[in-house]
C-alpha atoms as a PDB file:
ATOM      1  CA  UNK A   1     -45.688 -22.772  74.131  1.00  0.00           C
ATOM      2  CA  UNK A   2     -48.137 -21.602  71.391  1.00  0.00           C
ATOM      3  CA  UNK A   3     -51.114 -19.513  71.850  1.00  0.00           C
ATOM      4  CA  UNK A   4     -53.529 -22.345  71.274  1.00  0.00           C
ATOM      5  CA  UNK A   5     -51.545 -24.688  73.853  1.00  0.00           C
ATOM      6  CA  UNK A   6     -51.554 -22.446  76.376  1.00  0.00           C
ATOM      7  CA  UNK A   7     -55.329 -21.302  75.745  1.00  0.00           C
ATOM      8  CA  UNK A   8     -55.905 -24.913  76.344  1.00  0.00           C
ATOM      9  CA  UNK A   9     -53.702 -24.891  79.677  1.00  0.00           C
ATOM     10  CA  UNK A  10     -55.103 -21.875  81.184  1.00  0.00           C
ATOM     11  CA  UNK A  11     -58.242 -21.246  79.717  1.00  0.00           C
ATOM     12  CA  UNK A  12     -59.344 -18.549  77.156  1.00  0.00           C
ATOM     13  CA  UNK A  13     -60.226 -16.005  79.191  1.00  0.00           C
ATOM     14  CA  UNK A  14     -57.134 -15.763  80.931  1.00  0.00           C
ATOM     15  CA  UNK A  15     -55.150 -16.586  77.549  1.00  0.00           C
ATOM     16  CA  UNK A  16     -56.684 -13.378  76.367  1.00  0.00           C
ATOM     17  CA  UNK A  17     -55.548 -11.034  79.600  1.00  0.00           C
ATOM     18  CA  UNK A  18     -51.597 -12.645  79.044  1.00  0.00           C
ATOM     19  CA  UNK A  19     -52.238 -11.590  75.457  1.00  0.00           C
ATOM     20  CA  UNK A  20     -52.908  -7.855  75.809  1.00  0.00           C
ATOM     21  CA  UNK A  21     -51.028  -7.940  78.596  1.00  0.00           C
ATOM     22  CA  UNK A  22     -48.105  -4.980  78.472  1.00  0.00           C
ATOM     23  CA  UNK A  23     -44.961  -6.672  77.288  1.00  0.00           C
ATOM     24  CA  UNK A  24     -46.548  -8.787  74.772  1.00  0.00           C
ATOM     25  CA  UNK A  25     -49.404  -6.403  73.462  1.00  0.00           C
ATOM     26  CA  UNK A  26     -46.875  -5.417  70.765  1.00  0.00           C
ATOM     27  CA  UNK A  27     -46.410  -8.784  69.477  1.00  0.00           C
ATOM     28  CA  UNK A  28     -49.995  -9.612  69.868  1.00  0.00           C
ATOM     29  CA  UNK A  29     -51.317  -6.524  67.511  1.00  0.00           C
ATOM     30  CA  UNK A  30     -48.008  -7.559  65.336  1.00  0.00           C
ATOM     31  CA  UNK A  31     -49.464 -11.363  64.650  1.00  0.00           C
ATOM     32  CA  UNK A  32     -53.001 -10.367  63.500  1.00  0.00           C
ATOM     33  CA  UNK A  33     -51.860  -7.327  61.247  1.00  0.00           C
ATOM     34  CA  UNK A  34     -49.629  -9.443  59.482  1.00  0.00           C
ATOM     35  CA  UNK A  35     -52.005 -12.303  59.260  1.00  0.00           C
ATOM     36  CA  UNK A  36     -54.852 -10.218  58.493  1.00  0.00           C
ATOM     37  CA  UNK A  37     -52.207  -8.957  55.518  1.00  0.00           C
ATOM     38  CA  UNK A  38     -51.035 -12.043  54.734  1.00  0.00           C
ATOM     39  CA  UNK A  39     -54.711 -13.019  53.726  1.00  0.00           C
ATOM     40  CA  UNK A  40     -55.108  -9.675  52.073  1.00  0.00           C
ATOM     41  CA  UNK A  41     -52.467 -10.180  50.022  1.00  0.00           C
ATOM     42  CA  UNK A  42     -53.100 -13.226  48.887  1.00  0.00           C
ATOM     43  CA  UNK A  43     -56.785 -13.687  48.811  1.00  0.00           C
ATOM     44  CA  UNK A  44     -57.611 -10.012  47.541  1.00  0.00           C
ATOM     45  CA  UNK A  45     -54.706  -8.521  46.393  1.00  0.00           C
ATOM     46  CA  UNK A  46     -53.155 -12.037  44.843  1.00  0.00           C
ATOM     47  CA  UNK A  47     -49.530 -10.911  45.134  1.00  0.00           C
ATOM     48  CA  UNK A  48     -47.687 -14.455  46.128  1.00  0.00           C
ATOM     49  CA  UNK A  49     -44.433 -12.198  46.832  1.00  0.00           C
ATOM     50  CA  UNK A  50     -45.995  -9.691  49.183  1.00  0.00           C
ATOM     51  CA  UNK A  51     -48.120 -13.326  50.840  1.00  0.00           C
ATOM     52  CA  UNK A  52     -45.001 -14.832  51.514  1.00  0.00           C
ATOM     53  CA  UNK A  53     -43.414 -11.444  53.287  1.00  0.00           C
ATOM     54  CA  UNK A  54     -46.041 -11.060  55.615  1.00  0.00           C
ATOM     55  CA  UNK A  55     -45.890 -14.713  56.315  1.00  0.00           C
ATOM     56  CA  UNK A  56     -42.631 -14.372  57.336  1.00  0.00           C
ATOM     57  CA  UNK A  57     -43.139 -11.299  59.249  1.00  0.00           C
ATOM     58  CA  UNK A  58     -46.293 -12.970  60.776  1.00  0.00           C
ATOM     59  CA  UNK A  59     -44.058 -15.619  62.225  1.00  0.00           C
ATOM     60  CA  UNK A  60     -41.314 -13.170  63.252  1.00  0.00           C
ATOM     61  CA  UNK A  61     -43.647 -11.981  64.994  1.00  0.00           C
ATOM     62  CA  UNK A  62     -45.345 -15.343  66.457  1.00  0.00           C
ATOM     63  CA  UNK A  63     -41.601 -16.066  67.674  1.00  0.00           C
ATOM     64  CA  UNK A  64     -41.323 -12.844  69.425  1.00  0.00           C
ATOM     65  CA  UNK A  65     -44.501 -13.467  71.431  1.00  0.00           C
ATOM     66  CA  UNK A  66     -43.606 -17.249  72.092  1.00  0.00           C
ATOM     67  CA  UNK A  67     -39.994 -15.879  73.896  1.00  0.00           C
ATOM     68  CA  UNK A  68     -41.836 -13.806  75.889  1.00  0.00           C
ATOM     69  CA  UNK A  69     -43.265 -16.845  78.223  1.00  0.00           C
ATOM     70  CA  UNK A  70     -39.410 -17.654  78.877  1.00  0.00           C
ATOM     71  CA  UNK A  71     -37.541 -15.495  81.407  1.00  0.00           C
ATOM     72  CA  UNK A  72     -35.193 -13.197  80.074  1.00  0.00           C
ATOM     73  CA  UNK A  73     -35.784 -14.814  76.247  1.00  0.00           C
ATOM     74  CA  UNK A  74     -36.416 -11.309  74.872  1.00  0.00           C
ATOM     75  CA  UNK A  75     -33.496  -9.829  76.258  1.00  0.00           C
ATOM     76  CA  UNK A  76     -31.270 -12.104  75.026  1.00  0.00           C
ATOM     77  CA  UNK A  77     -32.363 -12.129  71.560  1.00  0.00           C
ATOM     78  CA  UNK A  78     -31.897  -8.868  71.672  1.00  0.00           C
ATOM     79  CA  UNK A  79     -28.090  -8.423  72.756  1.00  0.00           C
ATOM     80  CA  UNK A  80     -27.539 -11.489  70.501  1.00  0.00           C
ATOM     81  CA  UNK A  81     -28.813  -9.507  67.174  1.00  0.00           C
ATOM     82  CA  UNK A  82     -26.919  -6.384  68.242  1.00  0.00           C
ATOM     83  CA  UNK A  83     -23.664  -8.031  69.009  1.00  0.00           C
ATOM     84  CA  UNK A  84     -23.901  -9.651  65.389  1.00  0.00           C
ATOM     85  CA  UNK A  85     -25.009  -6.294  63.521  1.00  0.00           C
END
């Protein structure tokens, strides 16, 4: 689920207190820095190489909020990238 279906499900009031809420405050603050630099960088800045690095990082970041909706997403992810590295 995406922030604006689920802000549409439950309302944005309570959208807002699952946003901020302790395991996904990190990923919250994480999408609008690197949205708020993705604009930066491309509207003010106009570096197209440093845009497209916060865009990815942006969504990075988007995914990491989305798996934490699904039980035990996070933790998976998470023993999947170690056992690679």
């Amino acid at each position: 689920m995406t922030i604006f279906s689920t802000m549409f499900l439950m309302g944005p009031f309570r959208q807002l207190k699952k946003m901020f809420n302790e395991t996904r405050v990190l990923a919250t603050i994480g999408v609008f820095v690197f949205m708020i630099l993705t604009l930066l960088s491309a509207l003010w800045w106009k570096r197209a190489l440093l845009a497209v690095i916060f865009c990815i990082l942006q969504f990075l970041a988007f995914i990491w909020y989305s798996l934490s909706y699904i039980p035990y997403a996070r933790d998976m992810v998470r023993k999947t990238i170690t056992s690679c590295v």
